[in-house]
PDB file of N, CA and C in Angstrom:
ATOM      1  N   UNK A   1      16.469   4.460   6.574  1.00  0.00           N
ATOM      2  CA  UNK A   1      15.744   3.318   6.060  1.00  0.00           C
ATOM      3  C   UNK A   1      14.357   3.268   6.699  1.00  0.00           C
ATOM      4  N   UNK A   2      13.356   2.951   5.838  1.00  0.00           N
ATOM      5  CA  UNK A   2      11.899   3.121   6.326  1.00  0.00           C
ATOM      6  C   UNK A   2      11.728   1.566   7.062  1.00  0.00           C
ATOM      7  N   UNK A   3      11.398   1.649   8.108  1.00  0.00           N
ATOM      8  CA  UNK A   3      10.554   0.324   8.123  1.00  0.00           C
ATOM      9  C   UNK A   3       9.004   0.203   8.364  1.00  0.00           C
ATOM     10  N   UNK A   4       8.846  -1.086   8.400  1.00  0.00           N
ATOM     11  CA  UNK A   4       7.773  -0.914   8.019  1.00  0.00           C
ATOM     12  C   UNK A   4       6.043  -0.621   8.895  1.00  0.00           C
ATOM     13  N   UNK A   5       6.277  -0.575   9.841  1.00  0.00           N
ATOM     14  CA  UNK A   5       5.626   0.440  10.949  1.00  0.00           C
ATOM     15  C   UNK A   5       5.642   1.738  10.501  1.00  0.00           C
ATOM     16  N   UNK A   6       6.837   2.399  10.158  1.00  0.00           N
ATOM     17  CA  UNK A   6       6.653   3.232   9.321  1.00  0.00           C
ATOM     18  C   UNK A   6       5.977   3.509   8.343  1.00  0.00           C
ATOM     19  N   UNK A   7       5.828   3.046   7.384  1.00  0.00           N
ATOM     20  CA  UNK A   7       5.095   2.730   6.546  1.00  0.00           C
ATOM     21  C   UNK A   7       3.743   2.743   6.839  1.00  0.00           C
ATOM     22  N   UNK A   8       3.146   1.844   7.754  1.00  0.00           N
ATOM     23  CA  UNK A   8       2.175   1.782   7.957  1.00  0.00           C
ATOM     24  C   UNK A   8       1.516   3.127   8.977  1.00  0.00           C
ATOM     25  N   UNK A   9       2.029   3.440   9.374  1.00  0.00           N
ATOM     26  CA  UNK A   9       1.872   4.614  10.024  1.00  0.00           C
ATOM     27  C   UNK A   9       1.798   5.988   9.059  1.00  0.00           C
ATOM     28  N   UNK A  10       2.435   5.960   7.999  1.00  0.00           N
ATOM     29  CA  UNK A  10       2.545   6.967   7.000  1.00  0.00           C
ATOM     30  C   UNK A  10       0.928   6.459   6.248  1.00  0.00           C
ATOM     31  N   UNK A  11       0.849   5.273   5.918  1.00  0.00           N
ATOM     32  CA  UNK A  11      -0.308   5.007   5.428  1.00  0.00           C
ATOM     33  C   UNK A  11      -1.814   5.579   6.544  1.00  0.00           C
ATOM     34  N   UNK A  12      -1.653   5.079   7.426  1.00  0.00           N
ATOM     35  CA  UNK A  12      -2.835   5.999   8.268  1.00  0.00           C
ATOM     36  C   UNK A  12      -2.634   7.168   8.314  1.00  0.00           C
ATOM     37  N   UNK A  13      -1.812   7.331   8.365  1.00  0.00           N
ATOM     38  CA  UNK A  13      -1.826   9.370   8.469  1.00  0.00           C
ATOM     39  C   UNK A  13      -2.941   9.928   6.862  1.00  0.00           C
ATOM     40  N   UNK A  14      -2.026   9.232   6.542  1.00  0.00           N
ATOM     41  CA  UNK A  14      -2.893  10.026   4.993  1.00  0.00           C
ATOM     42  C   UNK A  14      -4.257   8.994   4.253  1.00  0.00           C
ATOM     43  N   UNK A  15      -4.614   8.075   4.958  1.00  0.00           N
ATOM     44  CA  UNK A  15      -5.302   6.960   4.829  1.00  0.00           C
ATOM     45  C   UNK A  15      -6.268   7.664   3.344  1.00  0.00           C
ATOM     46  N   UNK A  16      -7.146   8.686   3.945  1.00  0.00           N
ATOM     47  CA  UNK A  16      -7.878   8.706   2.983  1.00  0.00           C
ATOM     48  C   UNK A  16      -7.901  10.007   1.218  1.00  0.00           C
ATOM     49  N   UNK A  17      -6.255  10.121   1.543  1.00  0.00           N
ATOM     50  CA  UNK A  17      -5.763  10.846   0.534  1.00  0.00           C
ATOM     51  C   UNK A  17      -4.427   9.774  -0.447  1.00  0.00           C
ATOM     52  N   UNK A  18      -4.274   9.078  -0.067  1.00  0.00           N
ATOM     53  CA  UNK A  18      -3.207   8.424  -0.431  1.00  0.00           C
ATOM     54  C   UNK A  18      -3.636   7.646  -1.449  1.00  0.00           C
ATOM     55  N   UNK A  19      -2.875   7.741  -2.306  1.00  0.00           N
ATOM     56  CA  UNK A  19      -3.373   7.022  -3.657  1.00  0.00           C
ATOM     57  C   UNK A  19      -2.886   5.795  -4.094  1.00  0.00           C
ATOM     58  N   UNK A  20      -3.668   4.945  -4.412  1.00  0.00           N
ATOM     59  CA  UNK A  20      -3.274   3.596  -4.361  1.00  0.00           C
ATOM     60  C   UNK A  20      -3.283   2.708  -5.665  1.00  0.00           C
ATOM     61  N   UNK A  21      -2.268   1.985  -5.985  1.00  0.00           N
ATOM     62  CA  UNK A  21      -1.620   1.468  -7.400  1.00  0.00           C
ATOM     63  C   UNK A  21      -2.144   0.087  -7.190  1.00  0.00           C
ATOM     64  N   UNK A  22      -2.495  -0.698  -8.296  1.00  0.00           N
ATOM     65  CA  UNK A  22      -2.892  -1.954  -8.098  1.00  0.00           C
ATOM     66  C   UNK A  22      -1.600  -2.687  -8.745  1.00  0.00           C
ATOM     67  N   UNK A  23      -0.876  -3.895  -8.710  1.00  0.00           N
ATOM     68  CA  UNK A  23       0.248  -4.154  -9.341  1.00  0.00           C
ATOM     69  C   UNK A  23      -0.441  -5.172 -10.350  1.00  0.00           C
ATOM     70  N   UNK A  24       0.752  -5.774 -11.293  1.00  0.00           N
ATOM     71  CA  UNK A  24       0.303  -6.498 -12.351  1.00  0.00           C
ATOM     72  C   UNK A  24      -0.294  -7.994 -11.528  1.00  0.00           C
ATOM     73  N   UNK A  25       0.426  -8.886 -10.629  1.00  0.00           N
ATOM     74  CA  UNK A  25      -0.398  -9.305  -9.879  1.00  0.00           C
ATOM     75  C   UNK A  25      -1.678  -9.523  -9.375  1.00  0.00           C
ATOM     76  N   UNK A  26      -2.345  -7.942  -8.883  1.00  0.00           N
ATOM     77  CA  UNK A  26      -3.141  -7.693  -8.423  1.00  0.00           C
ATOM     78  C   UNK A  26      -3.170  -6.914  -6.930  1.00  0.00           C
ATOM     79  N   UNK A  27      -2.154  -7.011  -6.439  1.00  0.00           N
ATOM     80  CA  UNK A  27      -2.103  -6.616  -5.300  1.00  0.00           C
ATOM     81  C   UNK A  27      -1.975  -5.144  -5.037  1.00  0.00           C
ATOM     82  N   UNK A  28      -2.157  -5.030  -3.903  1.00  0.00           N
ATOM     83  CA  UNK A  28      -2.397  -2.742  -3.741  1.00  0.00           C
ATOM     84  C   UNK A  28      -1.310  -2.668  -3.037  1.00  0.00           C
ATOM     85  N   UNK A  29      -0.941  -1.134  -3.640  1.00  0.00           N
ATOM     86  CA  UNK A  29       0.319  -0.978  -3.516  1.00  0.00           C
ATOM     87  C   UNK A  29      -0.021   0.793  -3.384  1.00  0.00           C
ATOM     88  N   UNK A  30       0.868   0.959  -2.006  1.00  0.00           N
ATOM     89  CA  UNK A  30       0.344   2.496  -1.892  1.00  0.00           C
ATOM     90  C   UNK A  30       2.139   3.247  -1.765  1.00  0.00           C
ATOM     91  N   UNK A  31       2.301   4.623  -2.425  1.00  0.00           N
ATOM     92  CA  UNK A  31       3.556   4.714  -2.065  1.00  0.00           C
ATOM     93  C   UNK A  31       3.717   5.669  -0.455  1.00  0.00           C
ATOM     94  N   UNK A  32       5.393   5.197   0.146  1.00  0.00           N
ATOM     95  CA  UNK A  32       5.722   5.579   1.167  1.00  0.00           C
ATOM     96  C   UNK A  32       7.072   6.448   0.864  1.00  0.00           C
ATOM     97  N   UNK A  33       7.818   6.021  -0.257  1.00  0.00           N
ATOM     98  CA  UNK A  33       8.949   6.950  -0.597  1.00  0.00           C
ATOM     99  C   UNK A  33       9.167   6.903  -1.994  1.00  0.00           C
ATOM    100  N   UNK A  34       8.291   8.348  -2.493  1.00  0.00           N
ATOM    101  CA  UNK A  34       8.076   8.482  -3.927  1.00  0.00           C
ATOM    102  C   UNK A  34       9.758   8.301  -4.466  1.00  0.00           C
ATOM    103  N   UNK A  35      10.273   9.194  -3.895  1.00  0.00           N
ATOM    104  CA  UNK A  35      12.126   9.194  -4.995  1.00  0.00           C
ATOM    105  C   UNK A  35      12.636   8.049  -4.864  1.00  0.00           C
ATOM    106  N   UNK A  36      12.312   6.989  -3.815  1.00  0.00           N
ATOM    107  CA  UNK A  36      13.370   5.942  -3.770  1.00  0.00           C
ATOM    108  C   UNK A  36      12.028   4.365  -4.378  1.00  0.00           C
ATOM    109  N   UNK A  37      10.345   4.657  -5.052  1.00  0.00           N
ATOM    110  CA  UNK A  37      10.171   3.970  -5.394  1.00  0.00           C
ATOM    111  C   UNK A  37       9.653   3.433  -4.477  1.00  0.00           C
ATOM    112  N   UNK A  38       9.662   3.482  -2.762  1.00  0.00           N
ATOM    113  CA  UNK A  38       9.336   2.641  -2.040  1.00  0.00           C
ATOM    114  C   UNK A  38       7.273   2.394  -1.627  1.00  0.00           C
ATOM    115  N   UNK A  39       7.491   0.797  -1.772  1.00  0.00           N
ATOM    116  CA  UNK A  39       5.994   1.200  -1.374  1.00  0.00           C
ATOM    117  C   UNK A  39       5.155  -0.083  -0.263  1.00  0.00           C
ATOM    118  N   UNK A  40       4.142   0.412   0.301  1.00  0.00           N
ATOM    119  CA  UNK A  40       3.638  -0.906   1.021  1.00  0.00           C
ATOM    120  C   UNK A  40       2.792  -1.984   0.344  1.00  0.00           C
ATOM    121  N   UNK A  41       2.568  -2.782   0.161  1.00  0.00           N
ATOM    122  CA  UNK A  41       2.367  -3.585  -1.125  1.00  0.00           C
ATOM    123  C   UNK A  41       1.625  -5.441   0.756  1.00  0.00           C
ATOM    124  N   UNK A  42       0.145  -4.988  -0.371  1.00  0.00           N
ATOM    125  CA  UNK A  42      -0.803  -5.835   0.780  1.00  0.00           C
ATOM    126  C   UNK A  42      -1.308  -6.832  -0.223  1.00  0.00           C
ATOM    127  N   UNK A  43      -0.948  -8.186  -0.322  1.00  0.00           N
ATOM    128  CA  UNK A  43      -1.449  -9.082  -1.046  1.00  0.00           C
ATOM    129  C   UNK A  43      -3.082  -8.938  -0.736  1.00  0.00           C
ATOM    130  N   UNK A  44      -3.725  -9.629  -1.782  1.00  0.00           N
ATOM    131  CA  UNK A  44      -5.042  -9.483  -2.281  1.00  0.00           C
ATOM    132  C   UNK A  44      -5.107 -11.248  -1.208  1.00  0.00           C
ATOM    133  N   UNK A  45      -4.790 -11.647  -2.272  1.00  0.00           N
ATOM    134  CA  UNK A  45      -4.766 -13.031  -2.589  1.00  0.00           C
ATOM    135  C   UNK A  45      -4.178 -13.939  -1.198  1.00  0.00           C
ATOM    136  N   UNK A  46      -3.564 -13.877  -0.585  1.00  0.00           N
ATOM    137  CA  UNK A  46      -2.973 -14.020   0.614  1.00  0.00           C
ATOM    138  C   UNK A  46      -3.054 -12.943   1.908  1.00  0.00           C
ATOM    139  N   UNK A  47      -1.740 -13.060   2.982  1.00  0.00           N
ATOM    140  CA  UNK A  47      -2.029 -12.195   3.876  1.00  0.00           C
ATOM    141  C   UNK A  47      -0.966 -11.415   4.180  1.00  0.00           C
ATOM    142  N   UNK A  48      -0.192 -11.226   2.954  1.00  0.00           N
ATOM    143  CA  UNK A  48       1.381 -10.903   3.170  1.00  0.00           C
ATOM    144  C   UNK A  48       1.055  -8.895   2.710  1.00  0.00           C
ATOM    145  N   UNK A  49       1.830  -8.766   3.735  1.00  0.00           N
ATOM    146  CA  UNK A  49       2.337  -7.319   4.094  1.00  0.00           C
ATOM    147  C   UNK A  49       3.839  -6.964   4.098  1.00  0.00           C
ATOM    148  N   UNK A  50       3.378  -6.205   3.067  1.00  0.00           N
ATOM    149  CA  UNK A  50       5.914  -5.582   2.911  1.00  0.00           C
ATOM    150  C   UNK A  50       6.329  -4.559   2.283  1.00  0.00           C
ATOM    151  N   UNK A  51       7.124  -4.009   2.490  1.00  0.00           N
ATOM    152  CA  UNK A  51       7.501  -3.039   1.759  1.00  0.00           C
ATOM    153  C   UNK A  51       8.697  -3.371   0.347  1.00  0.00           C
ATOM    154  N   UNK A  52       8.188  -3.106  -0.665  1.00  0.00           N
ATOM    155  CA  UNK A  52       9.095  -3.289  -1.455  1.00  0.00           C
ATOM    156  C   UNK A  52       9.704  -1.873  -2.624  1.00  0.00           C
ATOM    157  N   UNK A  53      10.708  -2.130  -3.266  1.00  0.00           N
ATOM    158  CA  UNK A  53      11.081  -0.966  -4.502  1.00  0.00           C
ATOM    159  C   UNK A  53      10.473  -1.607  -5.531  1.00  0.00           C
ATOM    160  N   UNK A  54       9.593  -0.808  -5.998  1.00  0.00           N
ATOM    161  CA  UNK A  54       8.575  -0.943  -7.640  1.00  0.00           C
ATOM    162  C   UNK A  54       9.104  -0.116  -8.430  1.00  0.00           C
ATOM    163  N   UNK A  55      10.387   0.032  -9.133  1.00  0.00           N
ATOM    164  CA  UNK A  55      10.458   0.782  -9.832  1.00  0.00           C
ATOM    165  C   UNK A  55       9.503   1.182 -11.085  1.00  0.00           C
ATOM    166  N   UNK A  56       9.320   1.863 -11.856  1.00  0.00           N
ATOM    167  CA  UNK A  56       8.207   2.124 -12.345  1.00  0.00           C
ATOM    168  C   UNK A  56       8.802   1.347 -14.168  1.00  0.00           C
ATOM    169  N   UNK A  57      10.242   1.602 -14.549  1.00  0.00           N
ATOM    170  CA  UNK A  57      10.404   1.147 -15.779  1.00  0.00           C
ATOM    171  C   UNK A  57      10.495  -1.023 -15.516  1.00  0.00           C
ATOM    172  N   UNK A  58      10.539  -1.091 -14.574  1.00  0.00           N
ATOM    173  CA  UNK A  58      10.250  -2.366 -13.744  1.00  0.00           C
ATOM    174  C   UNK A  58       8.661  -2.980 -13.692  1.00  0.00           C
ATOM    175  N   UNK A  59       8.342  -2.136 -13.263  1.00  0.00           N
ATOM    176  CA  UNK A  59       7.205  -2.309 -12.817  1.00  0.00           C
ATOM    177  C   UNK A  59       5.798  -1.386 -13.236  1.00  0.00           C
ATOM    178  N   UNK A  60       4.629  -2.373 -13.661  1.00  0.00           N
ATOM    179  CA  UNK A  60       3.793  -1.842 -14.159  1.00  0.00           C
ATOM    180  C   UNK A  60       2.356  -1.437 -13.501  1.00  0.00           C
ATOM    181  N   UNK A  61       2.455  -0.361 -12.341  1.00  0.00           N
ATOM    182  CA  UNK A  61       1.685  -0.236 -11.448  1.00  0.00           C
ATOM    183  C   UNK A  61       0.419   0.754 -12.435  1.00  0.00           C
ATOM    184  N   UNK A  62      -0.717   0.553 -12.134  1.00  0.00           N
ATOM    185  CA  UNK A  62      -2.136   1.089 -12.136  1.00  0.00           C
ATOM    186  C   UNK A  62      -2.399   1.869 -11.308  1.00  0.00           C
ATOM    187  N   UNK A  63      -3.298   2.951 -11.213  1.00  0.00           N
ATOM    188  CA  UNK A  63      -3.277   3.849 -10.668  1.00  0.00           C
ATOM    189  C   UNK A  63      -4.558   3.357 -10.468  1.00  0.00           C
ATOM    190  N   UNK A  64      -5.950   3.568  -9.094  1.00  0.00           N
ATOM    191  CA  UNK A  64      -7.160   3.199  -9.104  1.00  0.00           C
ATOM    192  C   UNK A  64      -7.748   4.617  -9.129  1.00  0.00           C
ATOM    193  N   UNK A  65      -8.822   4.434  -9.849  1.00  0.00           N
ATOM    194  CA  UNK A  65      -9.599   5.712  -9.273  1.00  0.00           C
ATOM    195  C   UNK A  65      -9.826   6.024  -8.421  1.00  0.00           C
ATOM    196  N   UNK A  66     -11.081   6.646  -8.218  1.00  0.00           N
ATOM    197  CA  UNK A  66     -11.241   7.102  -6.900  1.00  0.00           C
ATOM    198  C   UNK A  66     -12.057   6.135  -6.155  1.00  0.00           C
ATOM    199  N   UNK A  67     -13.271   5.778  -6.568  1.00  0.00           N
ATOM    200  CA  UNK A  67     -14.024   4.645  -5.899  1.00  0.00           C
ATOM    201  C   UNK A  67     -13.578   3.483  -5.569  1.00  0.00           C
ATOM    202  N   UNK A  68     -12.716   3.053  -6.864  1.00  0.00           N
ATOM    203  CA  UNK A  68     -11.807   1.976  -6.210  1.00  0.00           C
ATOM    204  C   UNK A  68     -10.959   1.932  -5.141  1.00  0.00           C
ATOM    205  N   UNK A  69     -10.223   3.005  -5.208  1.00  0.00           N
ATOM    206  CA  UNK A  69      -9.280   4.012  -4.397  1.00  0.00           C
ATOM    207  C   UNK A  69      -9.479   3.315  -2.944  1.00  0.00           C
ATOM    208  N   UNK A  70     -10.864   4.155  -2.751  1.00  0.00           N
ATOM    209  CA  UNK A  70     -11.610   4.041  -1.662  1.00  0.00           C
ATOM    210  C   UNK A  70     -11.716   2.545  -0.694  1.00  0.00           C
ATOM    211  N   UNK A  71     -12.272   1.487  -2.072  1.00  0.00           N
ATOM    212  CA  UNK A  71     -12.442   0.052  -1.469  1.00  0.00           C
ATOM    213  C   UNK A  71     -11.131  -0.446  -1.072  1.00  0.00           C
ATOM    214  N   UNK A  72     -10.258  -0.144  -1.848  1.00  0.00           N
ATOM    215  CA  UNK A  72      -8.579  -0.516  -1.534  1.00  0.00           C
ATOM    216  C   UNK A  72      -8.289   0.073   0.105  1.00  0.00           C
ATOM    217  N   UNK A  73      -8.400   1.352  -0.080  1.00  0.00           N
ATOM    218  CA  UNK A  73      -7.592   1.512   1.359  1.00  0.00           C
ATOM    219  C   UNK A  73      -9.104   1.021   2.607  1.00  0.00           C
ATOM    220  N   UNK A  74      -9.995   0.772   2.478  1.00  0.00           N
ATOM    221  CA  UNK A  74     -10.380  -0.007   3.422  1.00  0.00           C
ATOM    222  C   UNK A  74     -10.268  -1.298   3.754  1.00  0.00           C
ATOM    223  N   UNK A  75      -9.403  -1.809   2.752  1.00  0.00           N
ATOM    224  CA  UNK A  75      -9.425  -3.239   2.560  1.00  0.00           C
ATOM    225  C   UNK A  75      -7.642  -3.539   3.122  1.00  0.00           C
ATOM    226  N   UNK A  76      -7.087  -2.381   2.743  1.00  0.00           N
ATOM    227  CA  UNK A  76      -5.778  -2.451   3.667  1.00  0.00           C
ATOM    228  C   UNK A  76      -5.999  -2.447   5.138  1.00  0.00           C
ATOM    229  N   UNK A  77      -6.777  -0.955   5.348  1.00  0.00           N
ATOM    230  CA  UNK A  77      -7.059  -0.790   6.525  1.00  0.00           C
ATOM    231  C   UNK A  77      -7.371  -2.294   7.406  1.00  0.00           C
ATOM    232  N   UNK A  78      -8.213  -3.121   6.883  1.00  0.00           N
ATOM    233  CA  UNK A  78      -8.631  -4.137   7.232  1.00  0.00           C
ATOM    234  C   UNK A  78      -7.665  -5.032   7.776  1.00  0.00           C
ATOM    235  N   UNK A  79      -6.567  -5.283   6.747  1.00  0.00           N
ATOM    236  CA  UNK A  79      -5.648  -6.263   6.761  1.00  0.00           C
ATOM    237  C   UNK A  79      -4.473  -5.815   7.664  1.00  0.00           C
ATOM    238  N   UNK A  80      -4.224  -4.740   7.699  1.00  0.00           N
ATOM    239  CA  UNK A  80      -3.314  -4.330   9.021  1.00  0.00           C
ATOM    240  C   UNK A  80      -3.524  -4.498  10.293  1.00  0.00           C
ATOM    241  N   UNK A  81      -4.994  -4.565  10.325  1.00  0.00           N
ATOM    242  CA  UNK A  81      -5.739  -4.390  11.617  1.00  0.00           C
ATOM    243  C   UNK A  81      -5.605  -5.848  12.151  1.00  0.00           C
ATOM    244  N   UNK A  82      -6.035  -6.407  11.077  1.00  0.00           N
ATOM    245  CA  UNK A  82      -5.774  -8.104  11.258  1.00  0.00           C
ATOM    246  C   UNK A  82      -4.404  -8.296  11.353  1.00  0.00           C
ATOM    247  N   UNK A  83      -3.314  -7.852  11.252  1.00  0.00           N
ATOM    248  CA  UNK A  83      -2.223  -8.147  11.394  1.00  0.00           C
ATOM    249  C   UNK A  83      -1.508  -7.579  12.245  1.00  0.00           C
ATOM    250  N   UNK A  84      -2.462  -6.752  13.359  1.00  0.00           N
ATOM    251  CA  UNK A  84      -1.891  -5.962  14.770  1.00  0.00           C
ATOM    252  C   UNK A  84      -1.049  -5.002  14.455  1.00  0.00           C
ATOM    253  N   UNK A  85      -1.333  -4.092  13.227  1.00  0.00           N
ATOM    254  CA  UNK A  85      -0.368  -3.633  12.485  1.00  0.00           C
ATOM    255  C   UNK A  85      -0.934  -1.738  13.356  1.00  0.00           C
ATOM    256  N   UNK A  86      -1.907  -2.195  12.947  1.00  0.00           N
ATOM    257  CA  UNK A  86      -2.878  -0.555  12.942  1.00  0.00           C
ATOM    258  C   UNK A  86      -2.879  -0.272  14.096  1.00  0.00           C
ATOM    259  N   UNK A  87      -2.567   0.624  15.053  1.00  0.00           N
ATOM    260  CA  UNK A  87      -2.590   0.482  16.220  1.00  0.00           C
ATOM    261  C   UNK A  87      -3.660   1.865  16.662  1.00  0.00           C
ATOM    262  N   UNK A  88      -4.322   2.885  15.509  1.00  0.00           N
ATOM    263  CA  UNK A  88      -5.622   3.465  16.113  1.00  0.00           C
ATOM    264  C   UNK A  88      -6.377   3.714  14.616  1.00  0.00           C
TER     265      UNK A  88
END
C-alpha cells in the first residue's frame, strides 16, 4: 500500500517529467500507481492533499500540456512545501 509520503516522494523524484491530469473539478492530479489508478490529487481551490483511485471509466481526467504541465507541478511543488510535505 502506497502512502502518501510516498507519493510525494515519487512525485519529486520525477517532478519535472511527470505528467499531470487536471480533474473535472479542477484539481491536479499526477499519477503514482498507473495499474491500480492511484494518484496524488492537490486541490486548486483549497489546501487538501491525498491520494485517491481515479479510475479512468469513473473518472474524467485531462491531460495538461506541456506549459501547463509545467505551472501545475510548480504549483504542487508549492503546496507540499507549505504542507511540510517536501522535505528537499
Amino acid at each position: 500500500m502506497t502512502t502518501i509520503d510516498q507519493a510525494v516522494e515519487f512525485f519529486l523524484d520525477n517532478r519535472d517529467i511527470i505528467p499531470v491530469y487536471i480533474t473535472p473539478k479542477g484539481d491536479y492530479a499526477v499519477p503514482v500507481e498507473q495499474k491500480k489508478h492511484l494518484y496524488l490529487v492537490i486541490e486548486r481551490q483549497q489546501q487538501g492533499i491525498f491520494l485517491a483511485r481515479l479510475a479512468p471509466d469513473l473518472m474524467r481526467l485531462e491531460l495538461l500540456a506541456e506549459e501547463p504541465a509545467e505551472d501545475a507541478r510548480a504549483f504542487i511543488y508549492r503546496q507540499l512545501k507549505q504542507a511540510g510535505l517536501a522535505h528537499f
